[in-house]
Protein backbone atom coordinates (compact mmCIF):
# COMPACT_ATOMS: atom_id res chain seq x y z
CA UNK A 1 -25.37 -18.33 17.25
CA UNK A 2 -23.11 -18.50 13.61
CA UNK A 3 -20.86 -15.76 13.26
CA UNK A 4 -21.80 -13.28 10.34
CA UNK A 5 -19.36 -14.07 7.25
CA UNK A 6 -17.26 -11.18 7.08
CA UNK A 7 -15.92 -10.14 3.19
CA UNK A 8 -12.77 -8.15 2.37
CA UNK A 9 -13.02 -5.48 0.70
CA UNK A 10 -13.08 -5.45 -3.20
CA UNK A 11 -9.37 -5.51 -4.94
CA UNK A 12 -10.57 -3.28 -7.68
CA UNK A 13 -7.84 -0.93 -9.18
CA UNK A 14 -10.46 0.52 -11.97
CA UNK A 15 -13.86 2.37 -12.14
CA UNK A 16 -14.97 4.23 -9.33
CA UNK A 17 -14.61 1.71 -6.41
CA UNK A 18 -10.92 1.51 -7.08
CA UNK A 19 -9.73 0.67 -3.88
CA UNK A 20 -6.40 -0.58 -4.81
CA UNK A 21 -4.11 1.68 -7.01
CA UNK A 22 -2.80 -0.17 -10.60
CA UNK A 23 0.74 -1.08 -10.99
CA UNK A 24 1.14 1.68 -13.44
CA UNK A 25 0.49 4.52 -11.24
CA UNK A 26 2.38 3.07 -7.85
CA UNK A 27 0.85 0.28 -6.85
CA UNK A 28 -1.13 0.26 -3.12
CA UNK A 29 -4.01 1.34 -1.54
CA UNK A 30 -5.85 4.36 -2.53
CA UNK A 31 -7.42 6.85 0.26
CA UNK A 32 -11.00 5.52 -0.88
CA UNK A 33 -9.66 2.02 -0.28
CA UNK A 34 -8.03 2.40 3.21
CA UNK A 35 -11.47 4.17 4.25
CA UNK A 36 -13.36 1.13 3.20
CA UNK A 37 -10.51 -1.38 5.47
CA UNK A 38 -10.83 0.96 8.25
CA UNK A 39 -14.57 0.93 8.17
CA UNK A 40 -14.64 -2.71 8.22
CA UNK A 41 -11.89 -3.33 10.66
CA UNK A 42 -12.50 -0.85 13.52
CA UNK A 43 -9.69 0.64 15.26
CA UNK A 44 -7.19 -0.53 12.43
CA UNK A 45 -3.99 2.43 12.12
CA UNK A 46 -4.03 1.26 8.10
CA UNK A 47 -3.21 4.60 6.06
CA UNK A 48 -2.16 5.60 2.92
CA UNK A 49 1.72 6.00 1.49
CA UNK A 50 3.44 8.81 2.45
CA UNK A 51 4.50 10.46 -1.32
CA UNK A 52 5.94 13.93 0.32
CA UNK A 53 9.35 15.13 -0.95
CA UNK A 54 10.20 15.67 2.47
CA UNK A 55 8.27 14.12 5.11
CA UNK A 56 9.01 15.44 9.06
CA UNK A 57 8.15 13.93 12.28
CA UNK A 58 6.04 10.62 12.23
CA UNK A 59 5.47 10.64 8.28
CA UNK A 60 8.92 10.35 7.59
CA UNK A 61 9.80 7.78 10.25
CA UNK A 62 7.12 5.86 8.70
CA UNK A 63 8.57 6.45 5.46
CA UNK A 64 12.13 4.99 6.63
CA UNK A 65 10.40 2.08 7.96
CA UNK A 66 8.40 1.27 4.87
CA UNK A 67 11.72 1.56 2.81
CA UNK A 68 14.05 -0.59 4.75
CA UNK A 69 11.24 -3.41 4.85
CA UNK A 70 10.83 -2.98 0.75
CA UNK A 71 14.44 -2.90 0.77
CA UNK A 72 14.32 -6.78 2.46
CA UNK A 73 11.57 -7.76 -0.18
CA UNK A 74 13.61 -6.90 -2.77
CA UNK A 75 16.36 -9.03 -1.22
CA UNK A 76 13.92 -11.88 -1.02
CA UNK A 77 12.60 -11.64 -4.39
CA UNK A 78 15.34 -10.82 -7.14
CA UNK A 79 12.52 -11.36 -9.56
CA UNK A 80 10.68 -8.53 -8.72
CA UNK A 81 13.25 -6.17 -8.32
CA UNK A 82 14.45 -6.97 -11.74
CA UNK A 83 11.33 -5.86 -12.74
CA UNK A 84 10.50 -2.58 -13.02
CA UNK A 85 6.66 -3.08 -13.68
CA UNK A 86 6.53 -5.38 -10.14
CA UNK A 87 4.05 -3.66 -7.60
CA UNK A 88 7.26 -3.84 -5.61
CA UNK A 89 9.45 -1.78 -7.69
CA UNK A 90 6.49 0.95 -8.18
CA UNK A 91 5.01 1.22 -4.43
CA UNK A 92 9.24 1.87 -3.53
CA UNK A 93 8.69 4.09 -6.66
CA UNK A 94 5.64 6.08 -5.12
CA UNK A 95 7.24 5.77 -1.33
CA UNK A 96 10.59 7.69 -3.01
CA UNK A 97 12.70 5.17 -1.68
């Protein structure tokens, strides 16, 4: 029997499907966006940035994490963190790294 074709979800950042968040305003996945992954991909962990001053317990472990891995991408490509319209430089920008 074929296996059903399975299709991402939409990479929209306008209108009101917008699951992906425009450079402008911090780049990532919005809550509506992560819903529709999860949905789709059962038992995935995906969630959304953590944007707290100051995070405690697993949020800001999470938020270490995601700021020492941006900190490698930035490392890896100088051309984006020139840039400070790259998705890069604005998801570190809405992480507060």
């Amino acid at each position: 029997m074929p296996r059903k074709k399975e299709t991402p979800i939409k990479k929209t950042t306008t209108g009101k499907s917008a699951n992906y968040r425009p450079t402008k305003s911090g780049a990532g996945m919005t809550a509506k966006g992560v819903a529709a992954y999860r949905r789709k991909n059962p038992g995935s962990k995906l969630q959304t940035a953590v944007t707290e001053d100051k995070p405690t317990g697993k949020r800001a472990t999470r938020r270490k994490s995601f700021c020492a891995r941006s900190a490698g991408q930035m490392k890896k490509f100088p051309a984006a963190a020139k840039n400070p319209n790259s998705r890069l430089r604005q998801a570190r920008k809405r992480w507060k790294c």
